[in-house]
C-alpha atoms as a PDB file:
ATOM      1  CA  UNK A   1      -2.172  -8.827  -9.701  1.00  0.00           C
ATOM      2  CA  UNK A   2      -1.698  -6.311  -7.060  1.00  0.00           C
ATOM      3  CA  UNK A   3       1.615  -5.539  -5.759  1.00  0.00           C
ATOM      4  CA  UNK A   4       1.529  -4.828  -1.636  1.00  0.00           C
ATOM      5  CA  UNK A   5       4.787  -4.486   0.926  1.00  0.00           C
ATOM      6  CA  UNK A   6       4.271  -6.239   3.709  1.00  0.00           C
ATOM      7  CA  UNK A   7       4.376  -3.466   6.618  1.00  0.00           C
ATOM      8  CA  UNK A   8       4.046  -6.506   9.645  1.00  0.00           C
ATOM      9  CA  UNK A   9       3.229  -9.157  10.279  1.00  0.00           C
ATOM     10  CA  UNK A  10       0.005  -9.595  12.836  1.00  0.00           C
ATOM     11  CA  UNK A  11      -0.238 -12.502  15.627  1.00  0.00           C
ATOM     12  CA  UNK A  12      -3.380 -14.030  13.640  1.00  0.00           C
ATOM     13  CA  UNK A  13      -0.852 -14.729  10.808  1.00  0.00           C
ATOM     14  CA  UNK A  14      -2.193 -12.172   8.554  1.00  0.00           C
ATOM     15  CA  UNK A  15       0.006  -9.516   7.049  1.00  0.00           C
ATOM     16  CA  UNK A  16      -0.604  -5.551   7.145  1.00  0.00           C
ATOM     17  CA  UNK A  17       0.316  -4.386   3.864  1.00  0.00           C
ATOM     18  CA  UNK A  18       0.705  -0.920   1.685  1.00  0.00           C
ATOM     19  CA  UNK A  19      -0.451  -1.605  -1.655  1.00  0.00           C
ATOM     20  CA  UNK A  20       1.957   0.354  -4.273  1.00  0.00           C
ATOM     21  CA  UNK A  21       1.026   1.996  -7.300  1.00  0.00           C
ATOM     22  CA  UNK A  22       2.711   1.923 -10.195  1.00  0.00           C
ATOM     23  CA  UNK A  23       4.547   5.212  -9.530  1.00  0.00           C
ATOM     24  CA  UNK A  24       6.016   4.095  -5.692  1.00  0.00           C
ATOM     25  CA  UNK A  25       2.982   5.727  -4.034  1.00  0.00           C
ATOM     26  CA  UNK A  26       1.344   3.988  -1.525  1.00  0.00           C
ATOM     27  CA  UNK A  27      -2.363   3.618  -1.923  1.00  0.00           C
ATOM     28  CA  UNK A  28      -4.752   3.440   1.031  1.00  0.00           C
ATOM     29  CA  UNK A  29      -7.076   1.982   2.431  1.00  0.00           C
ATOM     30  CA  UNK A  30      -5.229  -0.497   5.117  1.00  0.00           C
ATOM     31  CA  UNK A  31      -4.876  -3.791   3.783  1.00  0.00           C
ATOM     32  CA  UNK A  32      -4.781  -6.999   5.603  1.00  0.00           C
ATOM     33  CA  UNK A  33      -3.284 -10.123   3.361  1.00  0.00           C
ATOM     34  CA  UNK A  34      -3.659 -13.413   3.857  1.00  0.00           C
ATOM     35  CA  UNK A  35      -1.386 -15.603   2.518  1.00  0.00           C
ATOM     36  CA  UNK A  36      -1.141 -19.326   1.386  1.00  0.00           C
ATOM     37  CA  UNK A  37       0.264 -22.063   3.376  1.00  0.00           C
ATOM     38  CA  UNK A  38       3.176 -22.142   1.536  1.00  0.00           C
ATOM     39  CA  UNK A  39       4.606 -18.811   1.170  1.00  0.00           C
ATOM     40  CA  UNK A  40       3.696 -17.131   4.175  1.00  0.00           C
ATOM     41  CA  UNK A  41       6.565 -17.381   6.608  1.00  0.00           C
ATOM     42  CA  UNK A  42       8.430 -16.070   3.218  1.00  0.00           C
ATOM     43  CA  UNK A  43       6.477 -12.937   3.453  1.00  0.00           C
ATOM     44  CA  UNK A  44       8.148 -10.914   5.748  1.00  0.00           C
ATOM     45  CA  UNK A  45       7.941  -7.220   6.644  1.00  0.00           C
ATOM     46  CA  UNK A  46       9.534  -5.228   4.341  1.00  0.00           C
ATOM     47  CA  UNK A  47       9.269  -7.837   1.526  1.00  0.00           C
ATOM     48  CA  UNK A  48       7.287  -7.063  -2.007  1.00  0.00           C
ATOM     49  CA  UNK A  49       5.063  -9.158  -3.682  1.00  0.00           C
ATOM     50  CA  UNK A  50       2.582  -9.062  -6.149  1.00  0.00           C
ATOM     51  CA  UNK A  51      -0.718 -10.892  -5.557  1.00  0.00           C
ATOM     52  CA  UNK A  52      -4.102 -11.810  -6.557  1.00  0.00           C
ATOM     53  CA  UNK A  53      -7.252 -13.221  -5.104  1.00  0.00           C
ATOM     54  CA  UNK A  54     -10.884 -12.882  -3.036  1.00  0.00           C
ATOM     55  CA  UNK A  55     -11.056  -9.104  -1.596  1.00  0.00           C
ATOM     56  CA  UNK A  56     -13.750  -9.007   1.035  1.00  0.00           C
ATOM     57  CA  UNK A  57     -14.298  -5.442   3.517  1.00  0.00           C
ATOM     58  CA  UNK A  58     -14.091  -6.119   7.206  1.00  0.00           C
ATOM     59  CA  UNK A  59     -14.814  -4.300   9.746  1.00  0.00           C
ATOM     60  CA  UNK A  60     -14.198  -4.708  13.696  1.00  0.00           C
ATOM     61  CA  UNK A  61     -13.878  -2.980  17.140  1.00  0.00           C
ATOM     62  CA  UNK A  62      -9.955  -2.487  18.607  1.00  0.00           C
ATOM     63  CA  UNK A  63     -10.107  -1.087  21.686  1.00  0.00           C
ATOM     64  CA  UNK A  64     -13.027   0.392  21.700  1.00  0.00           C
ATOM     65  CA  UNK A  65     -12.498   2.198  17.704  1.00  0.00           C
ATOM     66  CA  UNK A  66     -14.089   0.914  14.693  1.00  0.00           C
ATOM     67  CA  UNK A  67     -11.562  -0.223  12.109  1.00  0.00           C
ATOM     68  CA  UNK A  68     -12.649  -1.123   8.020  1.00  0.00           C
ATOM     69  CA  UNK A  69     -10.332  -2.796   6.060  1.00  0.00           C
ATOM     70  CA  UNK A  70      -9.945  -4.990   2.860  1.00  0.00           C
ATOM     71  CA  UNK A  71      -9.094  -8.398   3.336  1.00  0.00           C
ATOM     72  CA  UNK A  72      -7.315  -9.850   0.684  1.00  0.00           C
ATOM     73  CA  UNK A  73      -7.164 -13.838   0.779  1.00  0.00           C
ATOM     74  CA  UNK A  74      -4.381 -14.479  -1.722  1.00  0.00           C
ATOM     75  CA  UNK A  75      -4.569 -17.196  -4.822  1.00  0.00           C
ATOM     76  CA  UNK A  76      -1.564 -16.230  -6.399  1.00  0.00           C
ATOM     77  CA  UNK A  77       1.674 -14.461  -5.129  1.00  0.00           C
ATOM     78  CA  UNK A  78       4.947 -13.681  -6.500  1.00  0.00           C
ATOM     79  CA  UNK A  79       8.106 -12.101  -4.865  1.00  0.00           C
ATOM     80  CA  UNK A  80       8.854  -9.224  -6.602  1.00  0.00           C
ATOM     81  CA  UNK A  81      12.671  -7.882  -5.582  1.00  0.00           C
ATOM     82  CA  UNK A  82      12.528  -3.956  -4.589  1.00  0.00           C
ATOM     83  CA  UNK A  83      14.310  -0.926  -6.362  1.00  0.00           C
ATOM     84  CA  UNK A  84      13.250   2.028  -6.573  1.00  0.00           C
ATOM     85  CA  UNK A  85      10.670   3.617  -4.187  1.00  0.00           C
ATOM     86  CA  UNK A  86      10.013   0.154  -3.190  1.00  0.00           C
ATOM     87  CA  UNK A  87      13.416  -0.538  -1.751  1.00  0.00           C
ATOM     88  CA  UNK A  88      13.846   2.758  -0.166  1.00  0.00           C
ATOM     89  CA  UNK A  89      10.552   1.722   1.646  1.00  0.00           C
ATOM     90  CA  UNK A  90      12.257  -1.364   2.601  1.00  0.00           C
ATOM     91  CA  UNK A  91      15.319   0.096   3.695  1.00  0.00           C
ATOM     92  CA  UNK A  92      13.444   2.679   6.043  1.00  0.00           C
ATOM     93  CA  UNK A  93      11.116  -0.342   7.367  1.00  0.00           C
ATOM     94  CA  UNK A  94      14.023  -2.618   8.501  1.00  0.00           C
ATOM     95  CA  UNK A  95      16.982  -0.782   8.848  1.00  0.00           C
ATOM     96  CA  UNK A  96      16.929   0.702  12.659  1.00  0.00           C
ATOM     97  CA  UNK A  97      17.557   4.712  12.366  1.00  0.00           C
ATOM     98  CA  UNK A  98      17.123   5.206   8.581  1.00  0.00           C
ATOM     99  CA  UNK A  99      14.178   6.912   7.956  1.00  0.00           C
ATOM    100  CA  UNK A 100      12.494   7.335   4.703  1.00  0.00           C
ATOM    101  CA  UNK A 101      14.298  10.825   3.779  1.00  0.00           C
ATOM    102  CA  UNK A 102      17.659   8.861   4.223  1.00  0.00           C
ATOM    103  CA  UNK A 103      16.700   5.728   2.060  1.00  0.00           C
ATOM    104  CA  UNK A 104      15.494   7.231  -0.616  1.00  0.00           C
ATOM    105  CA  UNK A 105      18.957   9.403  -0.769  1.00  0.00           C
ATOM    106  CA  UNK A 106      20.766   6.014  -0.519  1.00  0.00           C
ATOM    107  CA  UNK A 107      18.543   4.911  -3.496  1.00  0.00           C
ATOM    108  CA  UNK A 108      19.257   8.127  -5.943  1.00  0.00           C
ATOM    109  CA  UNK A 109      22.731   8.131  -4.609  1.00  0.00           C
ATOM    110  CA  UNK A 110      23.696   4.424  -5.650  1.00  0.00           C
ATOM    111  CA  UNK A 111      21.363   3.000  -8.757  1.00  0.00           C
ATOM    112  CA  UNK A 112      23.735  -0.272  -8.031  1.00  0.00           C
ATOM    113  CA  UNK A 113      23.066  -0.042  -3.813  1.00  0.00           C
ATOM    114  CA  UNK A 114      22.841  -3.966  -4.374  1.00  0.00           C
ATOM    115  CA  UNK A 115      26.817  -4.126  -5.143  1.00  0.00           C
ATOM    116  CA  UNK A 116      27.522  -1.485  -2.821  1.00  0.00           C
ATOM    117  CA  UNK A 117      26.033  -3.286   0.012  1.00  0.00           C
ATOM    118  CA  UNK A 118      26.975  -6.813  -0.885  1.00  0.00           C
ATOM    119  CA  UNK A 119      30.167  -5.274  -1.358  1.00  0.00           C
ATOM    120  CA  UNK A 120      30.413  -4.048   2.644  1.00  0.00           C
ATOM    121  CA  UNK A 121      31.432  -0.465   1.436  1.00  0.00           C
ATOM    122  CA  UNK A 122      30.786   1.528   4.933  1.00  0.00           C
ATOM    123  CA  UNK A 123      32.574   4.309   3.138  1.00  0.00           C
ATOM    124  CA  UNK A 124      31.052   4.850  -0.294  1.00  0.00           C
ATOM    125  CA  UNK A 125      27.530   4.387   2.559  1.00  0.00           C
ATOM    126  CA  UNK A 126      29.019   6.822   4.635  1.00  0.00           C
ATOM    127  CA  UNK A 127      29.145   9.830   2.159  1.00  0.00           C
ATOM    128  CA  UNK A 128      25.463   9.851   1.864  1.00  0.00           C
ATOM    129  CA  UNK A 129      23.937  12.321   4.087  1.00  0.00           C
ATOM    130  CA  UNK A 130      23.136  11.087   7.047  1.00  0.00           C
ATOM    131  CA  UNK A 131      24.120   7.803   6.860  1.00  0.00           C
ATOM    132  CA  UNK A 132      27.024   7.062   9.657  1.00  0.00           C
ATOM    133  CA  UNK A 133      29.017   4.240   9.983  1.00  0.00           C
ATOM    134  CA  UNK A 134      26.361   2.360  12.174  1.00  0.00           C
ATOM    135  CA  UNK A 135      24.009   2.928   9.860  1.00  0.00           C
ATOM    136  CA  UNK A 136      26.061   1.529   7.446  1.00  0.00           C
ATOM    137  CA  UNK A 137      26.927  -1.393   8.813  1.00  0.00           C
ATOM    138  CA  UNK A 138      23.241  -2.095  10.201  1.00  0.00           C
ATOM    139  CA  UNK A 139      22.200  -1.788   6.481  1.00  0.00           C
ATOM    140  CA  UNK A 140      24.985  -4.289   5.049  1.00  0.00           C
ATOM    141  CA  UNK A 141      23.928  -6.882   8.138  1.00  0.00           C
ATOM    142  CA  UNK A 142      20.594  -6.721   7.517  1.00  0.00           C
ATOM    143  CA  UNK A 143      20.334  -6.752   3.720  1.00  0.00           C
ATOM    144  CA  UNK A 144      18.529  -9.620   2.228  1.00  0.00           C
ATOM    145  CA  UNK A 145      21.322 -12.075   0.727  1.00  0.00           C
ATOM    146  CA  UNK A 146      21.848 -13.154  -2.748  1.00  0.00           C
ATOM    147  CA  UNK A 147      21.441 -16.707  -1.971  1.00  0.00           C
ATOM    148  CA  UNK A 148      17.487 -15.762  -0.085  1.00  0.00           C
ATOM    149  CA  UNK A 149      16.358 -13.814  -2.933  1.00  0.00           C
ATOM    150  CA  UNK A 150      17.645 -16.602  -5.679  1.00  0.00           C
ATOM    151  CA  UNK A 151      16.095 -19.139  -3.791  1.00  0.00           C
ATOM    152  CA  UNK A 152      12.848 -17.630  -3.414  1.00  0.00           C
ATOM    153  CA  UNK A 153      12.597 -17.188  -6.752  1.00  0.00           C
ATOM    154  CA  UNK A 154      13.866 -20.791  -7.590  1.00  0.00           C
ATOM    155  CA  UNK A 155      11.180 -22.278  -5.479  1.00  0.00           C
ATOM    156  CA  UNK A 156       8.258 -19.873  -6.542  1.00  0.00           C
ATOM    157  CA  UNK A 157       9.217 -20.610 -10.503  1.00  0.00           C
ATOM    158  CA  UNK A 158       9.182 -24.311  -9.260  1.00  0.00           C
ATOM    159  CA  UNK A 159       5.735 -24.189  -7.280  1.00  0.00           C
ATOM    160  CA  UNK A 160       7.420 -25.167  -4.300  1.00  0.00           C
ATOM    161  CA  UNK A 161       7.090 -24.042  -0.716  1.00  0.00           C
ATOM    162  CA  UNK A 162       8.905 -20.274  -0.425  1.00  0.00           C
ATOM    163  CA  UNK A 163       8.825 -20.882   3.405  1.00  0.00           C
ATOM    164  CA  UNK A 164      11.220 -23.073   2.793  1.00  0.00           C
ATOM    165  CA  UNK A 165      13.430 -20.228   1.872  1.00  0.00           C
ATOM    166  CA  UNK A 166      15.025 -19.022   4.909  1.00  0.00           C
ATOM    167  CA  UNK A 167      15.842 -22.279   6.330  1.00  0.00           C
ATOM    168  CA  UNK A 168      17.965 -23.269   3.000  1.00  0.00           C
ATOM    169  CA  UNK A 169      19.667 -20.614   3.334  1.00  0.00           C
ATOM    170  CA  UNK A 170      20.463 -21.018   7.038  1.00  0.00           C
ATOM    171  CA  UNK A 171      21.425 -24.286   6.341  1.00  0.00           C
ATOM    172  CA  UNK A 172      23.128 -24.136   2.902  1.00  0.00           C
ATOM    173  CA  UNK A 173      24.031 -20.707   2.992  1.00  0.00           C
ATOM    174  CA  UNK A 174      25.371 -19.418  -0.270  1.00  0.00           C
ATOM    175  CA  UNK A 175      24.949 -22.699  -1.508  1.00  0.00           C
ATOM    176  CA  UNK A 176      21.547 -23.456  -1.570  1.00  0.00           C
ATOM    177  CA  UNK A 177      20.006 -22.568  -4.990  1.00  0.00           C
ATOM    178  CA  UNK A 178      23.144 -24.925  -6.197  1.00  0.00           C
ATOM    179  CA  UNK A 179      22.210 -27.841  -3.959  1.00  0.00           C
ATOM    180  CA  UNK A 180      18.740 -27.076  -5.082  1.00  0.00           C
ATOM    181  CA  UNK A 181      19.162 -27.391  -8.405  1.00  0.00           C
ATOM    182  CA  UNK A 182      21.146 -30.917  -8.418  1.00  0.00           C
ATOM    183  CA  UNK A 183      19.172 -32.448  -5.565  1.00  0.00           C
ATOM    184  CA  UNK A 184      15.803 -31.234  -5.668  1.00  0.00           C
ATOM    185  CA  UNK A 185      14.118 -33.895  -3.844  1.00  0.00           C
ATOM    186  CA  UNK A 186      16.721 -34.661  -1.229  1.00  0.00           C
ATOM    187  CA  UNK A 187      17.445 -31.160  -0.260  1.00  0.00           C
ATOM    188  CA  UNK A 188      13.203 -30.132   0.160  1.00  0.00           C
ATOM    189  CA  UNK A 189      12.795 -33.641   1.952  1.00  0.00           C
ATOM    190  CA  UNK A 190      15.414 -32.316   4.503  1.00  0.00           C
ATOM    191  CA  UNK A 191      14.449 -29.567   5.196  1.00  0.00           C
ATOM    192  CA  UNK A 192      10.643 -30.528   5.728  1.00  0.00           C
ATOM    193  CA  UNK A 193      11.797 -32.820   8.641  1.00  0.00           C
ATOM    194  CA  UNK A 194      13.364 -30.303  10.247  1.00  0.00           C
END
């Protein structure tokens, strides 16, 4: 398996991911990802995952420059949740006026950033170095919630449909993985009529 972030998501559907090394580095060439039915309105930008499958190289004309990439047509995926390098990468990729320099000083400064955020602590935020209270509070909006990360791994463990993810969580809020878990069936037939 491979483990990519997904840098953004492309009109066609695929994904434009940085693969990651083992250390947090970010290994080039440009990778394109496409991924099963299933899962792929679960992979998001910003979001981790480790996958496997068919590489083939591509190459094309945008705009008049020649682009090669790998194309990665994905068999297997996992979500895998960020720490590390890997979150401050997420951080600076969703989190409007944190750069990278700032993330990663949010990740040294707080090895529990998790609690801190879930916690809505714009102070304890607020004595890093550079991060205001905006930033602050445009990190602890936009921080992935308990409930989306426990689900997607609920449903991936089950072989169940992660795109299913966001709208059990929209609908069941905190709740979901527990409605989940006692009404399987009803809960997934739901939410595919929706």
């Amino acid at each position: 398996m491979t483990t990519v972030q997904i840098m953004r998501v492309r009109p066609s559907g695929l994904r434009s991911a940085a693969v990651v090394n083992d250390d947090g580095s970010i290994r080039p060439p440009p990778l394109a990802v496409k991924f099963p039915a299933d899962c792929a309105e679960a992979a998001t930008a910003g979001s981790v995952w480790d996958v496997a499958g068919n590489v083939e190289r591509r190459c094309y004309v945008v705009n008049g420059v020649n682009v090669a990439e790998e194309l990665l047509v994905a068999t297997e995926v996992k979500y895998v949740r960020p720490s590390g390098e890997l979150l401050a990468r997420w951080i600076s990729a969703n989190i409007e006026g944190v750069g990278e320099v700032i993330a990663r000083r949010l990740v040294r400064a707080f090895p529990d950033l998790n609690e801190i955020v879930r916690q809505g602590d714009v102070e304890a935020l607020s004595r890093v170095s550079g991060v205001n209270a905006a930033r602050a509070q445009s990190l602890i909006r936009k921080w992935p919630s308990e409930a989306l990360c426990g689900v997607l791994e609920w449903l991936q463990a089950s072989g169940l449909p992660m795109g299913l993810a966001e709208r059990l969580v929209r609908v069941y809020k905190d709740d979901a993985l527990a409605k989940l878990k006692t009404n399987q069936r009803g809960v997934i037939s739901g939410m595919l009529s929706l």
